[in-house]
Protein backbone atom coordinates (compact mmCIF):
# COMPACT_ATOMS: atom_id res chain seq x y z
CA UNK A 1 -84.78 13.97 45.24
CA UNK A 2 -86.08 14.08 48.85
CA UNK A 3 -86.18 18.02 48.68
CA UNK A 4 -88.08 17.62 45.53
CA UNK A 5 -90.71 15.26 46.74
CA UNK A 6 -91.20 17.61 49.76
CA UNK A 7 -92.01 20.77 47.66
CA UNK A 8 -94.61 17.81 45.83
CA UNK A 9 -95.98 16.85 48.84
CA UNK A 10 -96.95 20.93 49.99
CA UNK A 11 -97.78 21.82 46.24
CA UNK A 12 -99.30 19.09 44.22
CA UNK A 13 -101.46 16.92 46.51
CA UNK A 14 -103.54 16.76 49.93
CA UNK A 15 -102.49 13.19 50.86
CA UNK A 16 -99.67 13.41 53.75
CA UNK A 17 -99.47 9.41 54.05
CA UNK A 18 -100.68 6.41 52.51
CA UNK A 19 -102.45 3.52 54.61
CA UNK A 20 -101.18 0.13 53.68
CA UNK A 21 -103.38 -2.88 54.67
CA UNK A 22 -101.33 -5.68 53.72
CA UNK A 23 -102.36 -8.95 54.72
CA UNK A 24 -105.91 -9.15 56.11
CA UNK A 25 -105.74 -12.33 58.36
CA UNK A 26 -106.75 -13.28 61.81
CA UNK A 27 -104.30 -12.77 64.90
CA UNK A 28 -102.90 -15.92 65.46
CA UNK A 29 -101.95 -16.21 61.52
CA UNK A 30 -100.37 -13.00 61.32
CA UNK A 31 -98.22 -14.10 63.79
CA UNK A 32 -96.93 -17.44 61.99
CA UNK A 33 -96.72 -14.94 58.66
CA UNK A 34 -94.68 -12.89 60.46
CA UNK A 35 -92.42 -15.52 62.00
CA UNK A 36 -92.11 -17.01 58.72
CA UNK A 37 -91.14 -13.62 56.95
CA UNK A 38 -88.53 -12.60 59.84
CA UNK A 39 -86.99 -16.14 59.39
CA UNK A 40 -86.58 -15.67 55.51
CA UNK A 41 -85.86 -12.10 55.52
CA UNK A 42 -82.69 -13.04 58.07
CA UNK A 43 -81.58 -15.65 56.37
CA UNK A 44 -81.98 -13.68 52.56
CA UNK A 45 -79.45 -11.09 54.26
CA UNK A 46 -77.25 -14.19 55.63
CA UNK A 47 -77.30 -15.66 52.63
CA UNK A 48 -76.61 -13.07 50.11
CA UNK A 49 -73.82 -11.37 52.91
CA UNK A 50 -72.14 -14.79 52.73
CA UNK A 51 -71.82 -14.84 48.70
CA UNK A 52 -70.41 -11.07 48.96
CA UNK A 53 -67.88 -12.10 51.30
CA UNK A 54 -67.00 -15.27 49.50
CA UNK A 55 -66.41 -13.55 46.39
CA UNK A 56 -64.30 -10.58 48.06
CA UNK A 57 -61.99 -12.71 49.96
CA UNK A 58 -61.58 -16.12 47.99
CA UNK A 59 -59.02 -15.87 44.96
CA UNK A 60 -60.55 -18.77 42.94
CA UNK A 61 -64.15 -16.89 42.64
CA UNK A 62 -62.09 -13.87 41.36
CA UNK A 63 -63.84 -13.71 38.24
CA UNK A 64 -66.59 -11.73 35.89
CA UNK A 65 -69.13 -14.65 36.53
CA UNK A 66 -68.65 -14.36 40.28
CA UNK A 67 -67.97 -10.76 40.56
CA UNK A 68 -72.02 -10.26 39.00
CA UNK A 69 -73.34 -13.15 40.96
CA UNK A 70 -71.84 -10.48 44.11
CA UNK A 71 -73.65 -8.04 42.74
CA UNK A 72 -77.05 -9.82 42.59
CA UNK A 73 -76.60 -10.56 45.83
CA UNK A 74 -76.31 -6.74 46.82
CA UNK A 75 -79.54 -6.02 45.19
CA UNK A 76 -81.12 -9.11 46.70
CA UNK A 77 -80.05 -7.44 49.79
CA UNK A 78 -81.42 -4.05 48.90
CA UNK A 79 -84.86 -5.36 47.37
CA UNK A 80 -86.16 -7.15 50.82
CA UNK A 81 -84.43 -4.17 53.03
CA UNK A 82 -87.05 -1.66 51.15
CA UNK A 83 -89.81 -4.01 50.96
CA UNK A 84 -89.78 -6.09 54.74
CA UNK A 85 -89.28 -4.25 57.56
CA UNK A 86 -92.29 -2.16 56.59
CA UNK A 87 -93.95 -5.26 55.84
CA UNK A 88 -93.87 -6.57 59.08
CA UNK A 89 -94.62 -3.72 61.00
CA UNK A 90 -98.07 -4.19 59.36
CA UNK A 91 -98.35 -7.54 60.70
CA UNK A 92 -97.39 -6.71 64.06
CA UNK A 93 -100.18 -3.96 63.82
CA UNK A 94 -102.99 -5.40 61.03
CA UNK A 95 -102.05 -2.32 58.90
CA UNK A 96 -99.50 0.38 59.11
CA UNK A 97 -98.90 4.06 57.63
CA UNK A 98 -96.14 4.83 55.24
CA UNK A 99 -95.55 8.80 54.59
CA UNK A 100 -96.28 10.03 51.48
CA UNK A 101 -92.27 10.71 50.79
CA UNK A 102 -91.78 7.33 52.30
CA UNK A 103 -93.80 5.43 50.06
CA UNK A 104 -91.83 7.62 46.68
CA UNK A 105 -88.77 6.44 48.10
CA UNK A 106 -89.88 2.89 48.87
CA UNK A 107 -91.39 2.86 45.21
CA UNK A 108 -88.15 4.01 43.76
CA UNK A 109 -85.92 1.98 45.80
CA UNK A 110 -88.17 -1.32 44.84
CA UNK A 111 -88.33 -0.17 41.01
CA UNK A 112 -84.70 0.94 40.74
CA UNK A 113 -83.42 -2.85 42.02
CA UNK A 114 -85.88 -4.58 39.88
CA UNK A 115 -84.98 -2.89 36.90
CA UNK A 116 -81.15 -3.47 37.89
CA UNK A 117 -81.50 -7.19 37.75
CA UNK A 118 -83.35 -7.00 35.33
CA UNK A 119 -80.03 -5.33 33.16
CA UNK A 120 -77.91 -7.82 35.06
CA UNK A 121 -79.48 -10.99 34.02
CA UNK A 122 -79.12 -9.83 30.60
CA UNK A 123 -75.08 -9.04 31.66
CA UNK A 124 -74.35 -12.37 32.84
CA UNK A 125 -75.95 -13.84 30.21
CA UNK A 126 -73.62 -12.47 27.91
CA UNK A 127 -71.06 -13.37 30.12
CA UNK A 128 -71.99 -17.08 29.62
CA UNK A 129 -71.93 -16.71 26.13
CA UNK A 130 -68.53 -15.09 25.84
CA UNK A 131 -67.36 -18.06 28.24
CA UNK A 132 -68.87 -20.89 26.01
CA UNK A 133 -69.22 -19.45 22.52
CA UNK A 134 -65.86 -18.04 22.35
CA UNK A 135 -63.50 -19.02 25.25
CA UNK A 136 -60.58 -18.10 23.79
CA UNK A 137 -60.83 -14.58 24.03
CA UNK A 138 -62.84 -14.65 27.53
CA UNK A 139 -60.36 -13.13 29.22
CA UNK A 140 -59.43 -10.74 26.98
CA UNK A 141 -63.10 -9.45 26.40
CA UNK A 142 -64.54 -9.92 30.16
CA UNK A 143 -61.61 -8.09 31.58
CA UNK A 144 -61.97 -6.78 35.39
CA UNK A 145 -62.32 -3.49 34.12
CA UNK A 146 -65.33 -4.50 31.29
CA UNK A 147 -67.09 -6.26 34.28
CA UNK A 148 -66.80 -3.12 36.37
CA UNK A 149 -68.28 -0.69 33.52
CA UNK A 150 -71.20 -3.26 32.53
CA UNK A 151 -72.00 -3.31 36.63
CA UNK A 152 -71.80 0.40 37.06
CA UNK A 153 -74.12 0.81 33.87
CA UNK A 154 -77.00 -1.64 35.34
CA UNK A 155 -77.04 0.40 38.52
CA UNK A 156 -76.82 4.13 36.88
CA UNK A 157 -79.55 2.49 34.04
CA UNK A 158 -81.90 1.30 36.72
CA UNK A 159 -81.37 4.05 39.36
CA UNK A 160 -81.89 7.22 36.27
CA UNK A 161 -84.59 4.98 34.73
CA UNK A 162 -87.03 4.50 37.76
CA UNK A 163 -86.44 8.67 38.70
CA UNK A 164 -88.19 9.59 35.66
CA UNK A 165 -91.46 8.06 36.46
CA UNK A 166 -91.12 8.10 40.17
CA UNK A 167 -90.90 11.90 39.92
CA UNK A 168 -93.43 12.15 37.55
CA UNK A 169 -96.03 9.76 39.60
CA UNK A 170 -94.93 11.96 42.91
CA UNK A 171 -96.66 14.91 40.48
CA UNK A 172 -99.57 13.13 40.39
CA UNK A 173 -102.71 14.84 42.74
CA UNK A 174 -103.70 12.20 45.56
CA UNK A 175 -106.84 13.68 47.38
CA UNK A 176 -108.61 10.85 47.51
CA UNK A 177 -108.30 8.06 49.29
CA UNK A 178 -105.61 6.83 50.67
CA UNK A 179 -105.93 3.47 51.64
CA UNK A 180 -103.54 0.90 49.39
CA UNK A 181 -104.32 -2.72 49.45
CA UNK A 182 -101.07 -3.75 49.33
CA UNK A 183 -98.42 -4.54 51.54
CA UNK A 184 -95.77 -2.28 50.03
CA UNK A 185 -96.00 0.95 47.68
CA UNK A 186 -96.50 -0.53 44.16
CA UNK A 187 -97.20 1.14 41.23
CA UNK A 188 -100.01 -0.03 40.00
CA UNK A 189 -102.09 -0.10 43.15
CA UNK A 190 -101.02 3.39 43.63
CA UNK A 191 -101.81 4.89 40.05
CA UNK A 192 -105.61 3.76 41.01
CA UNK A 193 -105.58 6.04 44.01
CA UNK A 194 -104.41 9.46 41.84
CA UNK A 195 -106.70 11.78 41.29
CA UNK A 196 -104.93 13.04 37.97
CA UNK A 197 -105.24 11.92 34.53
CA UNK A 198 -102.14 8.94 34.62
CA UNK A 199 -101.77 8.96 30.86
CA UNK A 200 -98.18 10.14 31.04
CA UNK A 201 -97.18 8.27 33.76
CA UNK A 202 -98.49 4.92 31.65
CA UNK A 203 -97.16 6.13 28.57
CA UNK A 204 -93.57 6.77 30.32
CA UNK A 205 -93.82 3.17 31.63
CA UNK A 206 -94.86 1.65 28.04
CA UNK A 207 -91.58 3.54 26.28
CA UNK A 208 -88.81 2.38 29.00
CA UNK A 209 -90.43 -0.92 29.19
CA UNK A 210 -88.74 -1.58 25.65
CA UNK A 211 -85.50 -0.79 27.86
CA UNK A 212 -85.78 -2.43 30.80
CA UNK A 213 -87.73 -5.33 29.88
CA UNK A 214 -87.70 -6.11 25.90
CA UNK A 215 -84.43 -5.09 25.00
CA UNK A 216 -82.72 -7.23 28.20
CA UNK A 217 -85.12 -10.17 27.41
CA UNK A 218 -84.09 -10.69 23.55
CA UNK A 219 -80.17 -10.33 24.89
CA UNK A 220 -80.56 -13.87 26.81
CA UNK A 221 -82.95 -15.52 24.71
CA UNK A 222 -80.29 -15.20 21.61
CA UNK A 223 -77.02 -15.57 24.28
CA UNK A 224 -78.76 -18.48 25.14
CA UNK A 225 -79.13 -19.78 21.65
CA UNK A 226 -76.16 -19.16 20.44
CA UNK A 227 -75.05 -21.07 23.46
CA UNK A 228 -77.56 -24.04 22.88
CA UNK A 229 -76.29 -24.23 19.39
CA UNK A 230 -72.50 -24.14 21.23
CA UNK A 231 -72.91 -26.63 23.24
CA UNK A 232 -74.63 -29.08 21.15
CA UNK A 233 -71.23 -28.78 18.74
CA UNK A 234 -69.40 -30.64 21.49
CA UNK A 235 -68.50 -33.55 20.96
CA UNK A 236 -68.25 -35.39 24.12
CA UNK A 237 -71.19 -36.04 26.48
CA UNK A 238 -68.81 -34.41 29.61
CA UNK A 239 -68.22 -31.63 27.52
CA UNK A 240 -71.69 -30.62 26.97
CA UNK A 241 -72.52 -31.39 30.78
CA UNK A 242 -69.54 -29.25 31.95
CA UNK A 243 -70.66 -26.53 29.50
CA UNK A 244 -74.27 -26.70 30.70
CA UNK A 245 -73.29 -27.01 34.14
CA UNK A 246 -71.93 -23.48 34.27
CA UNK A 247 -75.40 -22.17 32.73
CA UNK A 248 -77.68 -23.90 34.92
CA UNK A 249 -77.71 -21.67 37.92
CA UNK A 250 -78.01 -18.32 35.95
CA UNK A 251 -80.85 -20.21 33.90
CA UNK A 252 -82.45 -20.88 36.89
CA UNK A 253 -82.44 -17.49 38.20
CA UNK A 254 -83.40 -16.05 35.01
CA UNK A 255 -86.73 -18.10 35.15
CA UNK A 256 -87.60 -17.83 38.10
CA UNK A 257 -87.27 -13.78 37.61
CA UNK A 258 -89.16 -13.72 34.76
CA UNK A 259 -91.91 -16.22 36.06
CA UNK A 260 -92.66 -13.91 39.25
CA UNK A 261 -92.39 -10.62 37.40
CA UNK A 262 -94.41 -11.85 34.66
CA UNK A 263 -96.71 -12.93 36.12
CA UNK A 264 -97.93 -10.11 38.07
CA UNK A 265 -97.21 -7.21 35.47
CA UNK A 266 -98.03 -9.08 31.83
CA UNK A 267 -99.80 -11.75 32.43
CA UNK A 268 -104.23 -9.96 32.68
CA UNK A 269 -105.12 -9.98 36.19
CA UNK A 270 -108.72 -10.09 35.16
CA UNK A 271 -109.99 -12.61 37.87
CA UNK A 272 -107.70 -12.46 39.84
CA UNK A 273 -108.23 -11.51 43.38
CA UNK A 274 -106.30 -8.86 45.63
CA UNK A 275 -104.57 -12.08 47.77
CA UNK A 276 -103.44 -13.41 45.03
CA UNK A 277 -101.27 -10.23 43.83
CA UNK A 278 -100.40 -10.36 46.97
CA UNK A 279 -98.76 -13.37 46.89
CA UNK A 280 -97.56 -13.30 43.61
CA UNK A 281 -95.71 -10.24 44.69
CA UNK A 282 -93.95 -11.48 47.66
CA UNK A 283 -92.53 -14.36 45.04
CA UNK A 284 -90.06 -12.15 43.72
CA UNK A 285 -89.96 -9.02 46.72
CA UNK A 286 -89.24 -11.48 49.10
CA UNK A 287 -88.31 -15.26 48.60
CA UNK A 288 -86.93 -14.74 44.88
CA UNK A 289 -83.85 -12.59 47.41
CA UNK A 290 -83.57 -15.98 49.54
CA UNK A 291 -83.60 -18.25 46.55
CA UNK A 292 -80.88 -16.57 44.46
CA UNK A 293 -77.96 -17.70 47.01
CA UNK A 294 -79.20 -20.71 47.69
CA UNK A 295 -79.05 -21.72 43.89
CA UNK A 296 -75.68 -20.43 43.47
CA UNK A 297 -74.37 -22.26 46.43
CA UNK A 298 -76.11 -25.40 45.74
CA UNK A 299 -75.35 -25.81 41.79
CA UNK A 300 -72.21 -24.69 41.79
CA UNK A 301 -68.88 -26.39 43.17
CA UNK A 302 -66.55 -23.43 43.50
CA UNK A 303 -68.82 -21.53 45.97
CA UNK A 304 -69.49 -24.83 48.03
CA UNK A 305 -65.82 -25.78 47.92
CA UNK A 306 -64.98 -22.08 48.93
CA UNK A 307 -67.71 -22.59 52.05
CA UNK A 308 -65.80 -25.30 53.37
CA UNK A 309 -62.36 -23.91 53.29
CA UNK A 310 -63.90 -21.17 54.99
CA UNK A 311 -65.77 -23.39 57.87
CA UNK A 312 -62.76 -25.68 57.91
């Protein structure tokens, strides 16, 4: 892919780097932002390494709804990693240049993990509804091997997904400006700067939107009622709040994911200013990564019970 975007880069457009603004506050703020974003961005790695290694070493979080809560965790890892370091360096600086390879790479890197949680939302969600709706069979149906196959299939999906369009916006002719008021190589701030028609490009995006976004979405809205409908059935009060209890987290997560992403790519920005993306943007590139763990570890008693036999 790098090769490819290098023969781009000589053939197909005069733009050798991209200038990225990011956050255009006065000195003594950038350095609280910064401060603040270091902080998080440490303890989103902490975090997210700690579920990894809880889940690989403890024997009683050996299981499908653990094993893709690990795997969040790796792309919570991966999302910040593309998106931070870069981040800050404009901080430190008040802007900062990102090659026009880099910012392919950082554009496929950020699309490729968004689209992978994306698929594994939808995953565990079935997961959940295996679990509740039909629990005797669980094991028989979630096996380690099933869990392994639906994982590798969310990271091929959203790794082959995000090369078709990443390859065919790196065709795109930038000879214009190059100056992106962003903080990170999006999309949509960098379709504005091609001097191409984009049609393709948007029309690519429409078509594997039904993938990535429709398709996952209507998996955990009807897991979820068929698990509503389950859980209702029981009989007992503790019943249904044990049943529920083992939903909540991956609810959680699931709204908050949605919320962000919505937000900034459905919802009409008309109005809206350039801050205000901004910020909306960092929800999910940035604290949604810190979040995740801290849900998982808070709402759910194996994970905190596996904390303390590891600190004790």
């Amino acid at each position: 892919m790098i090769t490819f975007l290098v023969y781009l880069q000589e053939n197909k457009t005069m733009v050798t780097e991209f200038h990225l603004l990011g956050f255009q506050v006065r000195q003594s703020l950038r350095i609280l932002i910064f401060s603040l974003f270091f902080l998080v961005y440490c303890l989103t790695i902490c975090g997210n390494l700690l579920i990894i290694a809880l889940v690989s070493t403890s024997k009683n979080l050996r299981t499908p709804m653990y094993f893709f809560i690990s795997q969040l965790s790796v792309s919570d890892i991966l999302l910040p990693t593309d998106i931070v370091p870069k981040m800050l360096h404009i901080l430190v600086n008040s802007w900062g240049n990102i090659t026009y390879i880099g910012c392919m790479i950082q554009l496929y890197i950020f699309c490729s993990s968004v689209v992978f949680e994306c698929l594994l939302l939808a995953v565990m969600s079935y997961d959940r509804y295996v679990a509740i709706c039909n629990p005797l069979h669980y094991t028989t149906i979630m096996t380690s091997d099933h869990c392994v196959i639906l994982s590798t299939i969310c990271w091929l999906s959203g790794f082959s997904i995000n090369l078709i369009y990443t390859l065919t916006t790196a065709m795109l002719n930038f000879c214009g400006s190059n100056i992106i008021d962003h903080f990170f190589c999006d999309l949509v701030p960098l379709l504005k700067l091609a001097c191409s028609d984009t049609f393709i490009v948007n029309l690519e995006i429409y078509l594997l939107s039904i993938l990535i976004i429709i398709i996952p979405t209507t998996i955990i809205i009807v897991s979820y009622k068929e698990i509503i409908v389950a859980i209702i059935r029981i009989p007992s009060s503790i019943g249904r709040q044990k049943a529920f209890s083992t939903c909540s987290s991956h609810l959680t997560v699931v709204s908050i994911f949605y919320w962000t992403m919505f937000s900034v790519y459905v919802v009409p920005n008309k109005g809206r200013t350039l801050n205000t993306s901004k910020i909306l943007s960092l929800l999910y590139t940035v604290f949604t990564p810190l979040i995740n763990p801290i849900i998982y570890s808070l709402k759910n008693e194996d994970i905190k019970k596996a904390i303390q036999r590891k600190i004790l």
